[in-house]
N, C-alpha and C. Protein backbone atom coordinates (compact mmCIF):
# COMPACT_ATOMS: atom_id res chain seq x y z
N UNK A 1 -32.04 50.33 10.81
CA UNK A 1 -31.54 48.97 10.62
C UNK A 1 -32.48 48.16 9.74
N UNK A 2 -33.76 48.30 9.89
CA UNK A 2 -34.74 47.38 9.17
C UNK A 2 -34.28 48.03 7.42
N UNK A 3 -34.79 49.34 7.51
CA UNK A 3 -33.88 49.98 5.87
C UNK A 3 -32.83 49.36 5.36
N UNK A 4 -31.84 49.13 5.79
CA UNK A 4 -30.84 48.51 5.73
C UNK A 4 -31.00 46.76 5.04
N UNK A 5 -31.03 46.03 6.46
CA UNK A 5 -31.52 44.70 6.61
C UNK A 5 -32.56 44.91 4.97
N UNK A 6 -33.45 45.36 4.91
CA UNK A 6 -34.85 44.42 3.65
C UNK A 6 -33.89 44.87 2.49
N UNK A 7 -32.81 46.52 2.63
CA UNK A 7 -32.14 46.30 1.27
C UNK A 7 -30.86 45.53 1.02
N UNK A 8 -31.08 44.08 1.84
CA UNK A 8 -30.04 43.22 1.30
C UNK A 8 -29.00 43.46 2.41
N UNK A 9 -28.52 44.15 3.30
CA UNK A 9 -27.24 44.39 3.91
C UNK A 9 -27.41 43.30 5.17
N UNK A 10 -26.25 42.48 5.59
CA UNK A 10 -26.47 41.92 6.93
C UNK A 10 -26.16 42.78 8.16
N UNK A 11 -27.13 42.85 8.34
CA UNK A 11 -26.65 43.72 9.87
C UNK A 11 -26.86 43.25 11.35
N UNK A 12 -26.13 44.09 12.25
CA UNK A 12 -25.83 43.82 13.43
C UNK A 12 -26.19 44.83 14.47
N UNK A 13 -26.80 44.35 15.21
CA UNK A 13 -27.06 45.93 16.57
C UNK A 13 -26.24 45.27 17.25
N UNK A 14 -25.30 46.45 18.06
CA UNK A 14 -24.63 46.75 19.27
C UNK A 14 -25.19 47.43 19.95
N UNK A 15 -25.61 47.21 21.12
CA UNK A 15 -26.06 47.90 22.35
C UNK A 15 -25.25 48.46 23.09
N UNK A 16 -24.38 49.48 23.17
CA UNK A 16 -23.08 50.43 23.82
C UNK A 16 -23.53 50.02 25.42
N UNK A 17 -24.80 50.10 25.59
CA UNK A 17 -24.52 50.43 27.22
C UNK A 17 -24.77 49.12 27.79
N UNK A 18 -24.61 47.58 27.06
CA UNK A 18 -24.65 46.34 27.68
C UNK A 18 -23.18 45.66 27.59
N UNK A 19 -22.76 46.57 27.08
CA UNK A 19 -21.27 46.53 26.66
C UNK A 19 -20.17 47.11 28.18
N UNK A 20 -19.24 46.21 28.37
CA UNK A 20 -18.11 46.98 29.56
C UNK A 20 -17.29 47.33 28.66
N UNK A 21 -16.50 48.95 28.74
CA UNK A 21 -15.92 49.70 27.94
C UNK A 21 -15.08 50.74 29.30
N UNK A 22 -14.33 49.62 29.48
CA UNK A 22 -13.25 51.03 30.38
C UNK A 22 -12.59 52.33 29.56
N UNK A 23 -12.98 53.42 30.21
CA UNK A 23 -12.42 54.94 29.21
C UNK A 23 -11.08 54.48 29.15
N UNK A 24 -10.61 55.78 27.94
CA UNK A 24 -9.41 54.94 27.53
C UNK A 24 -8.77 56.73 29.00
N UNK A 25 -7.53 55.89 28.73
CA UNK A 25 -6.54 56.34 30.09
C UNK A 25 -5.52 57.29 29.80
N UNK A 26 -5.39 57.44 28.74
CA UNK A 26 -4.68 58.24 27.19
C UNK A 26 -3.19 58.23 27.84
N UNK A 27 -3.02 56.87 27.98
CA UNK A 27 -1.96 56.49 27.92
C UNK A 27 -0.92 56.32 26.72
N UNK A 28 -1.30 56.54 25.42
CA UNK A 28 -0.50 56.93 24.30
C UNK A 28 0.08 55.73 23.62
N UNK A 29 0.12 54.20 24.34
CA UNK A 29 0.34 53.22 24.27
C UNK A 29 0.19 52.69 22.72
N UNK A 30 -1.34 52.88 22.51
CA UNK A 30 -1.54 52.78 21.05
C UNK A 30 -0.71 53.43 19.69
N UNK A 31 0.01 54.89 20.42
CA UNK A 31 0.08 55.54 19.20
C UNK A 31 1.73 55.50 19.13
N UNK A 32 1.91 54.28 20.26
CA UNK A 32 3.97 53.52 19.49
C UNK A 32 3.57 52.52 19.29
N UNK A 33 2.45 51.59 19.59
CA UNK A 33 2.57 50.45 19.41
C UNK A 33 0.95 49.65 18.27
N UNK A 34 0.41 50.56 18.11
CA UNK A 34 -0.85 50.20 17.42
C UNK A 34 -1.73 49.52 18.06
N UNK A 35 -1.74 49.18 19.75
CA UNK A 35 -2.61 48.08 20.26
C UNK A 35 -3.26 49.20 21.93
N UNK A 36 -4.12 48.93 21.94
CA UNK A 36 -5.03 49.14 23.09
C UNK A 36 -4.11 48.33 24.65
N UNK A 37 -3.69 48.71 25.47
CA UNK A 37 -3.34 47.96 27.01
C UNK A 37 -4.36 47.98 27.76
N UNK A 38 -5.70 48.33 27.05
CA UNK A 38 -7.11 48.08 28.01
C UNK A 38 -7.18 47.04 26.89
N UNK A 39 -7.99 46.08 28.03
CA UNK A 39 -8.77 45.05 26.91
C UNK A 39 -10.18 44.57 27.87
N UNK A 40 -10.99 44.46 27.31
CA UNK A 40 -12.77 44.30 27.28
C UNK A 40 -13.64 44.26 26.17
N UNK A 41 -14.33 44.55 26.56
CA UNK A 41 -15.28 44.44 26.01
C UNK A 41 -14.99 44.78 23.77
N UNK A 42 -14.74 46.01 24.22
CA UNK A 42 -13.60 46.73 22.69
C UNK A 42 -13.05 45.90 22.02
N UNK A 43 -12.59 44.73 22.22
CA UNK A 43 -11.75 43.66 21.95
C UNK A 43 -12.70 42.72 20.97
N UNK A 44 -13.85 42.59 21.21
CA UNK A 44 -14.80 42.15 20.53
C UNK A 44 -15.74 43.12 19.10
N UNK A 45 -15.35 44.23 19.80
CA UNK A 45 -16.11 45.38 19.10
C UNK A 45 -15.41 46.25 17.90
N UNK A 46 -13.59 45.99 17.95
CA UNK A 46 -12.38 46.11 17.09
C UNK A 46 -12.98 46.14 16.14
N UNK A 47 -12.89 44.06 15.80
CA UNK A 47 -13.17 43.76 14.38
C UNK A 47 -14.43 43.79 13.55
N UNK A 48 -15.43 44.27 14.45
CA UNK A 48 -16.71 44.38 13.57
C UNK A 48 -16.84 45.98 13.06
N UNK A 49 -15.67 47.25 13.61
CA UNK A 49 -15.74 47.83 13.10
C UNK A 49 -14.87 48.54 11.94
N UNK A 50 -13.55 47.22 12.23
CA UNK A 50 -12.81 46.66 10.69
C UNK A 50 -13.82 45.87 9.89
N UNK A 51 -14.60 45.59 9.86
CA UNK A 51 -15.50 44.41 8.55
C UNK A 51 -16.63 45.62 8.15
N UNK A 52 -17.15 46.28 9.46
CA UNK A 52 -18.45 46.96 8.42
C UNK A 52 -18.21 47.84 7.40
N UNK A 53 -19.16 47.89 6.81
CA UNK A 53 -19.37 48.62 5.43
C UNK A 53 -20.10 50.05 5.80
N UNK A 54 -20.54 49.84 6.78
CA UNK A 54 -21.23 51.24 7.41
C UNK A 54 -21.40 51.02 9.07
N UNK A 55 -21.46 52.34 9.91
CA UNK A 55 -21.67 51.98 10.55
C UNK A 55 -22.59 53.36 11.19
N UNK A 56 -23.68 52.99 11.57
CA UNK A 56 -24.36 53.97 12.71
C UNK A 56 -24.24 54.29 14.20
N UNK A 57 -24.05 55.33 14.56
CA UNK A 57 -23.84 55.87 15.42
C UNK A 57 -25.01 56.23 16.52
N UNK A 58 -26.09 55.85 16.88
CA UNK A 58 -27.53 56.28 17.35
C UNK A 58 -27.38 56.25 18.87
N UNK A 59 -28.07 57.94 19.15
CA UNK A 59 -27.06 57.97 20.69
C UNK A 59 -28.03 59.28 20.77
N UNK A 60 -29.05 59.14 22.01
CA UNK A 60 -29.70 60.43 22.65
C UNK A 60 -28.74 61.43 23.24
N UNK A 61 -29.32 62.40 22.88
CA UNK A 61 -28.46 64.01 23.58
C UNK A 61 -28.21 63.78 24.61
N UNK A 62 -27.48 64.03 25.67
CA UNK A 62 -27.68 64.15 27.25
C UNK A 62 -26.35 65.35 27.17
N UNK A 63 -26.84 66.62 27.69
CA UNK A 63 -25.57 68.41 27.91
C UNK A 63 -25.08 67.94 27.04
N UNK A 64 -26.17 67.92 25.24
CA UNK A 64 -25.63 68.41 24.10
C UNK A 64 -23.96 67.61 23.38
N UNK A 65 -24.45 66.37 24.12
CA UNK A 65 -23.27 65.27 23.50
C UNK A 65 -23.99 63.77 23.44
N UNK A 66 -22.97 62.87 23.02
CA UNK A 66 -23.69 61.57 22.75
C UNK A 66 -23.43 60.93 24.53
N UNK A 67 -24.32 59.86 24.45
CA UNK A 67 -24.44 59.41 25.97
C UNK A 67 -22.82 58.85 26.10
N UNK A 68 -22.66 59.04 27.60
CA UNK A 68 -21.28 58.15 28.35
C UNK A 68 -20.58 56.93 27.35
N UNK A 69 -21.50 55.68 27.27
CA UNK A 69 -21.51 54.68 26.79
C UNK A 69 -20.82 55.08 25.33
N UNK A 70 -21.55 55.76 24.65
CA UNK A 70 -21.07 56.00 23.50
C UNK A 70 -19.66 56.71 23.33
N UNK A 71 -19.58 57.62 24.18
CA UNK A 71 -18.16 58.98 24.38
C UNK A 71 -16.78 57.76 25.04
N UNK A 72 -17.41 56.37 25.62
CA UNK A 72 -16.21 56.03 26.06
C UNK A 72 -15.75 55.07 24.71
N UNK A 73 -17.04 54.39 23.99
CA UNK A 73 -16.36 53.23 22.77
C UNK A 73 -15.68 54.58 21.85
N UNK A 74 -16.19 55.92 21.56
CA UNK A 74 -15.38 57.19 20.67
C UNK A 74 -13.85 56.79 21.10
N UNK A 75 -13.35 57.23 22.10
CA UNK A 75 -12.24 57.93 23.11
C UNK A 75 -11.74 56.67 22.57
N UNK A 76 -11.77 55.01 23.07
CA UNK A 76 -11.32 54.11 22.94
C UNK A 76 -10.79 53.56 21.44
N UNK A 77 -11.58 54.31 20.26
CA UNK A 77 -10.93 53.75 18.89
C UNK A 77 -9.97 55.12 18.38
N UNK A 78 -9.14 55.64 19.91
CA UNK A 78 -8.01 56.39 19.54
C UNK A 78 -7.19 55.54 19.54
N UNK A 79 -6.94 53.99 19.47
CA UNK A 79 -6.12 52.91 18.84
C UNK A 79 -6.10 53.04 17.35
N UNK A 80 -7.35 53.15 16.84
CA UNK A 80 -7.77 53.41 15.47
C UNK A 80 -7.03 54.34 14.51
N UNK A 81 -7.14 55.45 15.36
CA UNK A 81 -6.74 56.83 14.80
C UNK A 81 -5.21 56.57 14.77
N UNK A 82 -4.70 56.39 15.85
CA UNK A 82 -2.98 56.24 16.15
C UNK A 82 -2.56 55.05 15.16
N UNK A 83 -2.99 54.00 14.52
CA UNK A 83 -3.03 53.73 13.64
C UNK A 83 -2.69 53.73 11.67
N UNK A 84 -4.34 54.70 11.77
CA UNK A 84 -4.33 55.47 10.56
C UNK A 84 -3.70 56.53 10.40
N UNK A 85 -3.47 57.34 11.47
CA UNK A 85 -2.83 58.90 10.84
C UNK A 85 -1.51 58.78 11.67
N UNK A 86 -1.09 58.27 12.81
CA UNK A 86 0.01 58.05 13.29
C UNK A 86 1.35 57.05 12.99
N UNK A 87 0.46 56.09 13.35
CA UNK A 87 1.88 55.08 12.33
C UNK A 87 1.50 54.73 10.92
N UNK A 88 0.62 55.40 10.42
CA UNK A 88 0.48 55.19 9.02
C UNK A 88 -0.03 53.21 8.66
N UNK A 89 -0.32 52.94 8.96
CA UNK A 89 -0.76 51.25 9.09
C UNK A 89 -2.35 50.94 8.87
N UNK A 90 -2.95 50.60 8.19
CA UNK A 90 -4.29 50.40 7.48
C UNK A 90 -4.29 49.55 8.44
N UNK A 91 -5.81 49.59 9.24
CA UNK A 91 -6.20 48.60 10.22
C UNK A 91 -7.63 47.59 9.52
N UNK A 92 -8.14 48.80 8.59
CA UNK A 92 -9.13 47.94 7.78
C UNK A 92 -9.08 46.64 7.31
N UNK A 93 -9.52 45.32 6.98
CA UNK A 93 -9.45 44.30 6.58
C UNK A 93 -10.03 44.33 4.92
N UNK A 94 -11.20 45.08 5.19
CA UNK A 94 -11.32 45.40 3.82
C UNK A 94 -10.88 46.99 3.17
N UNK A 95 -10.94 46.81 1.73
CA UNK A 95 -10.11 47.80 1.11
C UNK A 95 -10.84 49.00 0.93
N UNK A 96 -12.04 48.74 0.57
CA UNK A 96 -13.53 50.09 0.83
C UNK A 96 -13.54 50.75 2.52
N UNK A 97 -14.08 51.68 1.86
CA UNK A 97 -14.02 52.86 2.65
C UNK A 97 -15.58 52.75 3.72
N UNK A 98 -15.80 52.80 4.91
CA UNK A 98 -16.96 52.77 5.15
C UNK A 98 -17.88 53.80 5.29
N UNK A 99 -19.16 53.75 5.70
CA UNK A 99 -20.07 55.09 5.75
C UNK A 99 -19.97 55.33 7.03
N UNK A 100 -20.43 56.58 7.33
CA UNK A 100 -20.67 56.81 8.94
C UNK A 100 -21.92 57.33 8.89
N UNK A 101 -22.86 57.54 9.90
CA UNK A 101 -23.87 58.24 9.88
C UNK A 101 -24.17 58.12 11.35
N UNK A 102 -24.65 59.46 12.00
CA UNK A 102 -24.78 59.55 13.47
C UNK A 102 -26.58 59.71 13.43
N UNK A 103 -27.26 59.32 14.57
CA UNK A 103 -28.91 59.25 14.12
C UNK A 103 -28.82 59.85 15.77
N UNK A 104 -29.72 60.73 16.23
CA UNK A 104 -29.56 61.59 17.53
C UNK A 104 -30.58 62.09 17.58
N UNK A 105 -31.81 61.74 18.85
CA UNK A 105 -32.97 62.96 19.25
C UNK A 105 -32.52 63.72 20.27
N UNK A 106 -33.10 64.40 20.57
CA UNK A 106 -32.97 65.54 21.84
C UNK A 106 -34.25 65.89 22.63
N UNK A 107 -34.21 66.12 23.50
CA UNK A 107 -35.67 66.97 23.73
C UNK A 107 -36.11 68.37 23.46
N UNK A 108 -34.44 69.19 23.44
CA UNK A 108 -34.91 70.35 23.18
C UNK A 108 -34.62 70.27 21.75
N UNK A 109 -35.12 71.95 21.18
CA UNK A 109 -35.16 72.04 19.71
C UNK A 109 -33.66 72.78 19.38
N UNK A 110 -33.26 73.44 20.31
CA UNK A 110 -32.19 74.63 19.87
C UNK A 110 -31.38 74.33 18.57
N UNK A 111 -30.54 75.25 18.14
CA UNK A 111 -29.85 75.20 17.28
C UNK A 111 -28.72 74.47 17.34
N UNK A 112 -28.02 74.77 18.79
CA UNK A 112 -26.89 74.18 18.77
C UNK A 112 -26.86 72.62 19.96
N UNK A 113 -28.17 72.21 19.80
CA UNK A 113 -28.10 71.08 20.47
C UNK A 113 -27.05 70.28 20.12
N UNK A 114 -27.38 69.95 19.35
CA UNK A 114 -26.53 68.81 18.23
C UNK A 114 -25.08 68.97 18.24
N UNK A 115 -24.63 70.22 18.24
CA UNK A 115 -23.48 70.26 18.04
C UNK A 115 -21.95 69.42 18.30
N UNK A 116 -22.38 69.41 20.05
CA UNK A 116 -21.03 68.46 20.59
C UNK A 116 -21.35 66.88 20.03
N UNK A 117 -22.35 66.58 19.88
CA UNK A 117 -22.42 65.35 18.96
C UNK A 117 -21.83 65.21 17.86
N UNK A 118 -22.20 66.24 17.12
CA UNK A 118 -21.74 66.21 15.74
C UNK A 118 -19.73 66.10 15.59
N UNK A 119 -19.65 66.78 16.81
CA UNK A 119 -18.50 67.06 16.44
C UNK A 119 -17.11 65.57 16.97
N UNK A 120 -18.10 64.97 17.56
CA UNK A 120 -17.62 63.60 18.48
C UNK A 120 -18.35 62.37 17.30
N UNK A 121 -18.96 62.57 16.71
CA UNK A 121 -19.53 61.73 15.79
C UNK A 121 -18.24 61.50 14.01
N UNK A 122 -17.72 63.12 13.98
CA UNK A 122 -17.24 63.56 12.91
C UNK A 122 -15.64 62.86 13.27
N UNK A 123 -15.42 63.19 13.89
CA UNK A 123 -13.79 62.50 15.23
C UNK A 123 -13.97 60.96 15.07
N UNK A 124 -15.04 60.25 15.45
CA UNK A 124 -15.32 58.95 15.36
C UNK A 124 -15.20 58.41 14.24
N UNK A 125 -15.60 58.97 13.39
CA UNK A 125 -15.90 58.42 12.06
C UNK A 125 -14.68 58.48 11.36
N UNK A 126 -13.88 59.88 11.67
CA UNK A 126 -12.46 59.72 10.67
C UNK A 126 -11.55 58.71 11.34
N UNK A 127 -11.93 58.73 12.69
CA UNK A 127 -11.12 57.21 12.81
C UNK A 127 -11.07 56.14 12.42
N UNK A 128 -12.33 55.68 11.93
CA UNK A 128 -12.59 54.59 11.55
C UNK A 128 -12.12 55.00 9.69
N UNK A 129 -12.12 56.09 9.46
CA UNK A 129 -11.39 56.07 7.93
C UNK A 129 -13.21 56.14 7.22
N UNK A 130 -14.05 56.59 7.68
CA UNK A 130 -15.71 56.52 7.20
C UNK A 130 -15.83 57.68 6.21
N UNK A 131 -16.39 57.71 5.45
CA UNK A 131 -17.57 58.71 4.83
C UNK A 131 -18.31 59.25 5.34
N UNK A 132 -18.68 60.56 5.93
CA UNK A 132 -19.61 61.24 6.93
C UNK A 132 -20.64 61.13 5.87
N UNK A 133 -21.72 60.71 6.40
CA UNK A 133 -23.22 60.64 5.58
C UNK A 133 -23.92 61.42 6.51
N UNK A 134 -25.06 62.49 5.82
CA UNK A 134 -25.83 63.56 6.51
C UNK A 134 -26.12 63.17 7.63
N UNK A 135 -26.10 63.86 8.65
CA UNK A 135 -26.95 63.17 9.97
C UNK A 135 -28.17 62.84 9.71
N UNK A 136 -29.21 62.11 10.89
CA UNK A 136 -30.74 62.27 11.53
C UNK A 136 -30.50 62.96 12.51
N UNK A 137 -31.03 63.77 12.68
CA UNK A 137 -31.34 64.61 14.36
C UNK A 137 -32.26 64.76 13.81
N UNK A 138 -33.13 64.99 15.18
CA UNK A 138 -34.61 65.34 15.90
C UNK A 138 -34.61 65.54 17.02
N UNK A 139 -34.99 66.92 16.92
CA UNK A 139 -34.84 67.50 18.20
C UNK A 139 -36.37 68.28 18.36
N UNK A 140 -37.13 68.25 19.98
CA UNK A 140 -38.11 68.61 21.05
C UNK A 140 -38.48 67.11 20.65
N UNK A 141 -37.96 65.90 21.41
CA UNK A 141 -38.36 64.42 21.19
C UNK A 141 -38.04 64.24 22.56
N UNK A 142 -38.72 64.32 23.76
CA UNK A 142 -38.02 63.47 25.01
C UNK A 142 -38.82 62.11 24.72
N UNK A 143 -39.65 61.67 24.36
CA UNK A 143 -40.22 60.15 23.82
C UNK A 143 -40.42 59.96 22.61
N UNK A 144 -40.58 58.72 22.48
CA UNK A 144 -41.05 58.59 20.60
C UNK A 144 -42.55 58.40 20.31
N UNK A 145 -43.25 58.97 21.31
CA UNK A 145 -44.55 59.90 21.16
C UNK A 145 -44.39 61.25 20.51
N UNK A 146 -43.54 62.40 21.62
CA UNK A 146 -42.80 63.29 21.00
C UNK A 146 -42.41 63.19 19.49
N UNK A 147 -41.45 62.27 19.80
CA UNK A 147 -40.90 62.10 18.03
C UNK A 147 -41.72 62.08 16.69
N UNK A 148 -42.93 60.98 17.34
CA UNK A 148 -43.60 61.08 15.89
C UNK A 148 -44.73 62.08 15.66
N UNK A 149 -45.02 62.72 17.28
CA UNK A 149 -45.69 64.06 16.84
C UNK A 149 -44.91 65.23 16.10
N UNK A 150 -43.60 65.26 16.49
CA UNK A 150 -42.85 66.41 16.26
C UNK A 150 -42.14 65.88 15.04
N UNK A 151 -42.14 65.21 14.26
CA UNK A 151 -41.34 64.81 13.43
C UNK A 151 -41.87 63.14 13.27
N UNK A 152 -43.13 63.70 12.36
CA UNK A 152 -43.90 62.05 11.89
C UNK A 152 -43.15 61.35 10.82
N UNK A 153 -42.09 62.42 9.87
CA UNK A 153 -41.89 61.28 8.99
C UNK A 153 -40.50 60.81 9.30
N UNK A 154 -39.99 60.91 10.89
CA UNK A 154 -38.43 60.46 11.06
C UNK A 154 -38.35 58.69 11.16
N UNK A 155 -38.99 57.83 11.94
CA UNK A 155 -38.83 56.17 11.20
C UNK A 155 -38.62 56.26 10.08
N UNK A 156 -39.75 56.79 9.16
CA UNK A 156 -39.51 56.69 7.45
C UNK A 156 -37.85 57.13 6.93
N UNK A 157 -37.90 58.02 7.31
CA UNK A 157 -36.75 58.90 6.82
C UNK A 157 -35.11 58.03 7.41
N UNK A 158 -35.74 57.67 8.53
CA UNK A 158 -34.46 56.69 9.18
C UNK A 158 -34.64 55.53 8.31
N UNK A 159 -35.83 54.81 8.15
CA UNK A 159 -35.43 53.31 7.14
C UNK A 159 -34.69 53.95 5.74
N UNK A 160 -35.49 54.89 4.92
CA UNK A 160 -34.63 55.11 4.10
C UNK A 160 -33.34 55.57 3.78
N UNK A 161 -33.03 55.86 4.99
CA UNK A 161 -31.33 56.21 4.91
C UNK A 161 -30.55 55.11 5.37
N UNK A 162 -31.12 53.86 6.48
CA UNK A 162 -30.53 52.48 6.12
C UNK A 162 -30.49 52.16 4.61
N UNK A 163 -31.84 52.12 4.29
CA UNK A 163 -31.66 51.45 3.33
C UNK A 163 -30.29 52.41 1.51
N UNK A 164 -30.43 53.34 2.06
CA UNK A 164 -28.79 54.02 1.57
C UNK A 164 -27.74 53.46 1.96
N UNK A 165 -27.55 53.13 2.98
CA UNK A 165 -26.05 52.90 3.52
C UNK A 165 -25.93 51.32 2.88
N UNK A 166 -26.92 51.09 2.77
CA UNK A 166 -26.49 49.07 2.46
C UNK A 166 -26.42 49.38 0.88
C-alpha cells in the first residue's frame, strides 16, 4: 500500500475480518436478478470494488487457502460474477479494467501451499472483471521475523509491486 500511496494512487485498506460478511447461501438470487438478498456489511464493500483501479487481495495461508474472512467476501461477489458472465450487465462504473494481485505468507515452504489460494484468488478476480498480476507468496514465514529472515527482500518487493499497480 505505501508503494502504491507515494506512487500517486489513493488508496484504501479494508480489514476483512472487522468487517460482518454473512457467507453467501447460494441461493442463486443474484444470478435472475443481479442483487445480493444478504445485505451487510458487502453493501458498503460493492462499490469500492466497482471504483478501484486495483485491488489486493492479502490473506495468510490457514489448510492451504485464504483465511474465512476472506473465502466469505470471495463466495459473496458471486453477485458480481452472475452479473458479468450471467446476465451479461457491466457492474463496473468505470470503463478500465482493474488489476488483481493476491499477496500471501505461509509458514510452511511446500510447493503446493499456495495453491487453493491461488485458485480462489484467480475466481475472485475474474469476478471482479481484473487483470491477474503475478502473485507475492512467501512461504516458511509464521512471523514477520520469519519473513524477513526467510525472504529479506519481500516489503521491498511488495512496495514495488504497489507501486506497479497505481
Amino acid at each position: 500500500l505505501k508503494g502504491a500511496s507515494e506512487a500517486g494512487a489513493q488508496v484504501e485498506k479494508v480489514v476483512l475480518s472487522t468487517l460482518k460478511v454473512a457467507p453467501c447461501n447460494s441461493c442463486y438470487h443474484c444470478s435472475r436478478t443481479g442483487e445480493c438478498l444478504l445485505h451487510d456489511d458487502m453493501d458498503q464493500l460493492y462499490p469500492k470494488l466497482q471504483a478501484a483501479d486495483a485491488v489486493i487481495l492479502a490473506s495468510p495461508i490457514y489448510f492451504r487457502g485464504v483465511t474465512a474472512q476472506s473465502k466469505a467476501v470471495i463466495d459473496r461477489c458471486l453477485v458480481l460474477w452472475a452479473l458479468l458472465y450471467d446476465l451479461k450487465r457491466p457492474w463496473r462504473k468505470k470503463g478500465n479494467r482493474p488489476k488483481g494481485l493476491l499477496l500471501s505468507v505461509a509458514g510452511d515452504k511446500g510447493p503446493i501451499e499456495f495453491r487453493g489460494a491461488l485458485l480462489e484468488a484467480r475466481i475472485f478476480f475474474r469476478a471482479l472483471g481484473a487483470r491477474w498480476e503475478p502473485p507475492l507468496l512467501f512461504g516458511g514465514a509464521n512471523s514477520m521475523d520469519d519473513l524477513l529472515k526467510t525472504h529479506p527482500l519481500a516489503l521491498e518487493t511488495a512496495k514495488e509491486a504497489g507501486a506497479r499497480l497505481a
